[in-house]
Each structure stands twice: as structure tokens, then as C-alpha cells.
C-alpha atoms as a PDB file:
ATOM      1  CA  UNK A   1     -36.669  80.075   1.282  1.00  0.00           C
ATOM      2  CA  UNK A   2     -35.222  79.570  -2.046  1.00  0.00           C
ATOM      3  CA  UNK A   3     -37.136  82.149  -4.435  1.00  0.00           C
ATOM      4  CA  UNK A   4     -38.530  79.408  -7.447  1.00  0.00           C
ATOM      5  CA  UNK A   5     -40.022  78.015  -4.403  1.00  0.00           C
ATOM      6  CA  UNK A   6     -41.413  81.309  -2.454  1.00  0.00           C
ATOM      7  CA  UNK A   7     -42.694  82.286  -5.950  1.00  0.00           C
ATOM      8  CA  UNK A   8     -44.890  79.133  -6.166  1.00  0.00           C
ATOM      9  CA  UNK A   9     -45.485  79.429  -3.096  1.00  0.00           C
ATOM     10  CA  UNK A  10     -47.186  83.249  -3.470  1.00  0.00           C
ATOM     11  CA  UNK A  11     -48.939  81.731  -6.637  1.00  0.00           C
ATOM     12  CA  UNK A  12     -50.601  79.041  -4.934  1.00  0.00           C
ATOM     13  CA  UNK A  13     -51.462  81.588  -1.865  1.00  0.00           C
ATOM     14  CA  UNK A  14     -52.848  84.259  -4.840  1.00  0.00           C
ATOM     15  CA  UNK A  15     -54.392  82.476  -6.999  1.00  0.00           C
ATOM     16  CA  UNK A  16     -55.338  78.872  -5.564  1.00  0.00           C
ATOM     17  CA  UNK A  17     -54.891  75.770  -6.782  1.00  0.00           C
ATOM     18  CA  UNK A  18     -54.898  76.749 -10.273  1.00  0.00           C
ATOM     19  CA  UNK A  19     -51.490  77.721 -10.265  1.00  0.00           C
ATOM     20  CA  UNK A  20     -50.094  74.243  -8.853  1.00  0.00           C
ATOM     21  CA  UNK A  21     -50.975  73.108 -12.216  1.00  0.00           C
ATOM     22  CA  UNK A  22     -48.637  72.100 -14.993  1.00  0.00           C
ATOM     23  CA  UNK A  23     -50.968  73.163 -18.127  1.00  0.00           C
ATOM     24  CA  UNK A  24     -51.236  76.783 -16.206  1.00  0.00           C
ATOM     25  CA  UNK A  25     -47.463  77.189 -15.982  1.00  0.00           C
ATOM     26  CA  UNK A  26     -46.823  76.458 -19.014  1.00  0.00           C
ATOM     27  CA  UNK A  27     -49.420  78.859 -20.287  1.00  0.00           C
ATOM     28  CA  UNK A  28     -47.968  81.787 -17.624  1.00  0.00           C
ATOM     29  CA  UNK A  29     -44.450  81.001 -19.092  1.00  0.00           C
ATOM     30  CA  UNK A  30     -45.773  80.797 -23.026  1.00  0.00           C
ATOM     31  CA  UNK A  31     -47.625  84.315 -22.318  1.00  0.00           C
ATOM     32  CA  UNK A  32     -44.296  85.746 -20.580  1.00  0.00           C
ATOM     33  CA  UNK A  33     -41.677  84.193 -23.442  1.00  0.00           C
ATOM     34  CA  UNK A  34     -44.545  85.738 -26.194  1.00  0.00           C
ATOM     35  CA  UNK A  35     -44.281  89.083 -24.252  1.00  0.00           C
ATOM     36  CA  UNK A  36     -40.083  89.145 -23.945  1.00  0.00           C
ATOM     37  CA  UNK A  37     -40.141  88.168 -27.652  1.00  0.00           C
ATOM     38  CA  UNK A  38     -42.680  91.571 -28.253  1.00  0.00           C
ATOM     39  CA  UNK A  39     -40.391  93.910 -26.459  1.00  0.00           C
ATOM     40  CA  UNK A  40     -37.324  92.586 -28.161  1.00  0.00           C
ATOM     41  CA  UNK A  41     -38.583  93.849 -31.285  1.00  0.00           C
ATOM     42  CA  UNK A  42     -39.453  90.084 -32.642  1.00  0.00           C
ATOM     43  CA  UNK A  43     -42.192  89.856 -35.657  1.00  0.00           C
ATOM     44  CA  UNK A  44     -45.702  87.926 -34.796  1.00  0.00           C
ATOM     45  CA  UNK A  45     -44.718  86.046 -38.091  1.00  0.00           C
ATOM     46  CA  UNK A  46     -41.733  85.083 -36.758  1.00  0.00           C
ATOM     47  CA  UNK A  47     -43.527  83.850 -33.819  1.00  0.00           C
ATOM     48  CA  UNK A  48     -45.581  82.001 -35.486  1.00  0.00           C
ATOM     49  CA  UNK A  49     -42.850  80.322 -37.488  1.00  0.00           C
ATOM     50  CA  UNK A  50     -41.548  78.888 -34.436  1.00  0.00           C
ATOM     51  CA  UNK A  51     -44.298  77.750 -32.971  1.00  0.00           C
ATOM     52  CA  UNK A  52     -45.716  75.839 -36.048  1.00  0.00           C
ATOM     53  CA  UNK A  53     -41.828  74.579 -36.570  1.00  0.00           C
ATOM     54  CA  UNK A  54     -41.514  73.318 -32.664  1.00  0.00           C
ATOM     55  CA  UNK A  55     -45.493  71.581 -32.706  1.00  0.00           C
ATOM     56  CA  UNK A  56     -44.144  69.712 -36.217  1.00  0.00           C
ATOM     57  CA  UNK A  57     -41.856  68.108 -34.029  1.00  0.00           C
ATOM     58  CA  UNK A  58     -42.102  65.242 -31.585  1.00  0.00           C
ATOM     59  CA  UNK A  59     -42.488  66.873 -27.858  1.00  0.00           C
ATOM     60  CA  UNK A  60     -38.852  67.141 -25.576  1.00  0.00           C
ATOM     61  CA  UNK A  61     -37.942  65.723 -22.653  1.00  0.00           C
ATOM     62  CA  UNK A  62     -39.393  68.181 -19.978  1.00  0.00           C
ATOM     63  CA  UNK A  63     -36.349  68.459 -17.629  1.00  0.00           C
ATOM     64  CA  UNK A  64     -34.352  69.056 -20.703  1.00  0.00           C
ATOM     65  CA  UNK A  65     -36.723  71.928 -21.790  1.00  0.00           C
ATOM     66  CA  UNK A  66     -36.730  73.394 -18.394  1.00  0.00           C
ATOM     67  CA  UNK A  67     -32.828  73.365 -18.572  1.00  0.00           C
ATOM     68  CA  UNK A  68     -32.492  75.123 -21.796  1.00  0.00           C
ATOM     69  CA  UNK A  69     -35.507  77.777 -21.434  1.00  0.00           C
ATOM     70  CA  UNK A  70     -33.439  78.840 -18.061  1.00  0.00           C
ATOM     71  CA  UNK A  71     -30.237  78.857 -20.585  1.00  0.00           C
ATOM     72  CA  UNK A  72     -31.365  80.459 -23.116  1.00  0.00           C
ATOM     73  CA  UNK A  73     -33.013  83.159 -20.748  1.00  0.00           C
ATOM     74  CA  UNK A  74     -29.863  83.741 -19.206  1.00  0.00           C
ATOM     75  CA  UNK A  75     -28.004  84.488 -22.170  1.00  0.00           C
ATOM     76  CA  UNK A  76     -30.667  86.861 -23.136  1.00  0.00           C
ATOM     77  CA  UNK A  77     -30.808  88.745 -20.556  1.00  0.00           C
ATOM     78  CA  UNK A  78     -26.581  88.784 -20.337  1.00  0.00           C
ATOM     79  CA  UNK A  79     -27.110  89.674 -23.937  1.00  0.00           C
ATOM     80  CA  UNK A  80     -28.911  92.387 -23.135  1.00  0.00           C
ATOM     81  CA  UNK A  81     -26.579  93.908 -19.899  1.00  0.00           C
ATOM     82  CA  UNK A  82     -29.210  92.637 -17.606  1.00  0.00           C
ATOM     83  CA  UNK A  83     -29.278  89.621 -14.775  1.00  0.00           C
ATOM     84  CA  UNK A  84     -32.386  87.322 -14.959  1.00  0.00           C
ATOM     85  CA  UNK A  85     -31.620  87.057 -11.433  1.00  0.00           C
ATOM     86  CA  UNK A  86     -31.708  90.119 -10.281  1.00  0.00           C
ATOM     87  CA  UNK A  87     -35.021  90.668 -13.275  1.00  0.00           C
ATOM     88  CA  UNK A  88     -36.464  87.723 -11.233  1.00  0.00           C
ATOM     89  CA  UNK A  89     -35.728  89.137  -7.655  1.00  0.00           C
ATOM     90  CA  UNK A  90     -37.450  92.241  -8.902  1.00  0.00           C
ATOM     91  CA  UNK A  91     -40.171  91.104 -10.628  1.00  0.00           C
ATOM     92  CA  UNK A  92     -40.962  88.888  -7.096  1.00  0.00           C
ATOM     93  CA  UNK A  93     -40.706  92.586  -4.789  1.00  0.00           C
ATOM     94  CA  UNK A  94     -42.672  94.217  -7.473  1.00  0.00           C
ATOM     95  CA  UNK A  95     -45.989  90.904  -7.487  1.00  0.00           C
ATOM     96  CA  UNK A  96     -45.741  90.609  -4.224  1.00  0.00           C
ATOM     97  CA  UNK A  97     -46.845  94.466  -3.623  1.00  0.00           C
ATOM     98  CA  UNK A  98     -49.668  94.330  -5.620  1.00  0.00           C
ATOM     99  CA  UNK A  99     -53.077  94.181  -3.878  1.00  0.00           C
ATOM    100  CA  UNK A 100     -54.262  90.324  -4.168  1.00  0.00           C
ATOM    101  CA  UNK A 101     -57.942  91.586  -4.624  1.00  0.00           C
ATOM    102  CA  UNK A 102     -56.335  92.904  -7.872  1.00  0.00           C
ATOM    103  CA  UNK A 103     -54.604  89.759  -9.099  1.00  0.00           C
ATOM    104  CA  UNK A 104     -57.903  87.685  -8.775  1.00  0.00           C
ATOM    105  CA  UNK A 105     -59.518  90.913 -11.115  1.00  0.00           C
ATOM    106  CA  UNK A 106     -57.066  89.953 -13.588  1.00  0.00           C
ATOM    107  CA  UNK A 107     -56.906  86.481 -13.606  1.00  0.00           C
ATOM    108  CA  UNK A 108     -60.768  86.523 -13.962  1.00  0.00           C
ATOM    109  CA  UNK A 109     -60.208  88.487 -17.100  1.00  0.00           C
ATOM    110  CA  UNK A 110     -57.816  85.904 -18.472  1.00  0.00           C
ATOM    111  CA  UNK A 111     -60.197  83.073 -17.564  1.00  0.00           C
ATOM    112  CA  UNK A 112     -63.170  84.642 -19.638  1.00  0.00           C
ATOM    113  CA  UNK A 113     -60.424  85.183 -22.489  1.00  0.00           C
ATOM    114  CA  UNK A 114     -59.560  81.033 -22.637  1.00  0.00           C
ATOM    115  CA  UNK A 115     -56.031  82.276 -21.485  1.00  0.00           C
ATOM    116  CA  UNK A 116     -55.803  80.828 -17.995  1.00  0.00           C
ATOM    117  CA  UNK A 117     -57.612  77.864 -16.049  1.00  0.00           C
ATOM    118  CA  UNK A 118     -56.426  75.686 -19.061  1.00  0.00           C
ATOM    119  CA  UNK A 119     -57.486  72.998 -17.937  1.00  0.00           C
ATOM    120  CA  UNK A 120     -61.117  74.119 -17.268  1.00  0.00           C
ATOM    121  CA  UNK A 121     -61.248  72.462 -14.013  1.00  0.00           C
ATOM    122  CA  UNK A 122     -63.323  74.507 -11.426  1.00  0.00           C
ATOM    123  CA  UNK A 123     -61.177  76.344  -9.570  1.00  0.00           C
END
């Protein structure tokens, strides 16, 4: 299976239905893009300038998005000596070892911060 789709696949299986939806995504990628931004050294100000600069603007065309997020990743991570697909095969080996009694613990957590379930829906 083609690992996007065995990924989704272990999402939906960890954490239900929840992560089949397209606010939650976008909130896991946000939270992941905030936290590659914080270990490159990036200012919270500078952050912030972005975000306020892209909400300003008129919303993209999703597919577009999609195409230059996994672009601009890429370059990053050649950038920085690294292959997001290799980072990506990793990152799947290293999920898919943890307990799933301990991902439901921490997406609880993020729930009671506002940070996941987005969409408030009962899970």
C-alpha cells in the first residue's frame, strides 16, 4: 500500500473517525508546519506575520495548496541534507510503534486544549 494512504489508514484505525476529517488535517498539518518552523529557529512574530498576511488574503485553490506545501517541504528538507521521504518513512515506523492506548491519552489532551476534534462533532 502506498504510504499517504497506509498513514490515513493507521489514523482512521487510531484515532476514529476524527481523523477522516478535513478541518482535523488541516489542524495536524498547521500544528506540524508551526513545530518545523520552531526547530528551524523561526520567531513566533514571524509566525504570526504570516499567518495574519495569508488570512488577509482570499483562500487558494486546495489542490494547488496541497501541491506547493509538498514543494516547499521538499526543498526544506533537501535544504537541510535530509529526504522528506525517508523523514516520512520514519516518522510512519516510529507512530506506528507507539502503544495506541497512548495515542488516545494524547489526543484527549488536545481535545480538552480546543486543539483537535475541530469540528466539535462527537467523536
Amino acid at each position: 500500500m502506498h504510504r499517504p494512504s497506509a498513514f490515513l489508514n493507521w489514523a482512521s484505525e487510531t484515532f476514529g473517525v476524527v481523523a477522516l476529517r478535513r478541518d482535523e488535517r488541516a489542524g495536524r498539518f498547521l500544528e506540524e508546519a508551526i513545530e518545523l518552523a520552531h526547530a528551524a529557529g523561526l520567531p513566533i512574530g514571524t509566525v504570526s506575520r504570516l499567518t495574519e498576511r495569508v488570512y488577509a488574503r482570499p483562500a487558494g485553490d486546495l489542490a494547488r495548496e496541497i501541491g506547493q506545501a509538498a514543494a516547499t517541504l521538499e526543498m526544506f528538507a533537501e535544504n537541510e541534507g535530509l529526504s522528506a521521504t525517508n523523514e516520512a518513512s520514519r516518522e510512519f515506523d516510529r507512530v506506528q510503534a507507539i502503544p495506541k492506548e497512548e495515542w488516545a491519552a494524547r489526543h484527549a489532551a488536545k481535545v480538552k486544549l480546543g486543539i483537535a476534534n475541530l469540528s466539535g462533532t462527537p467523536l
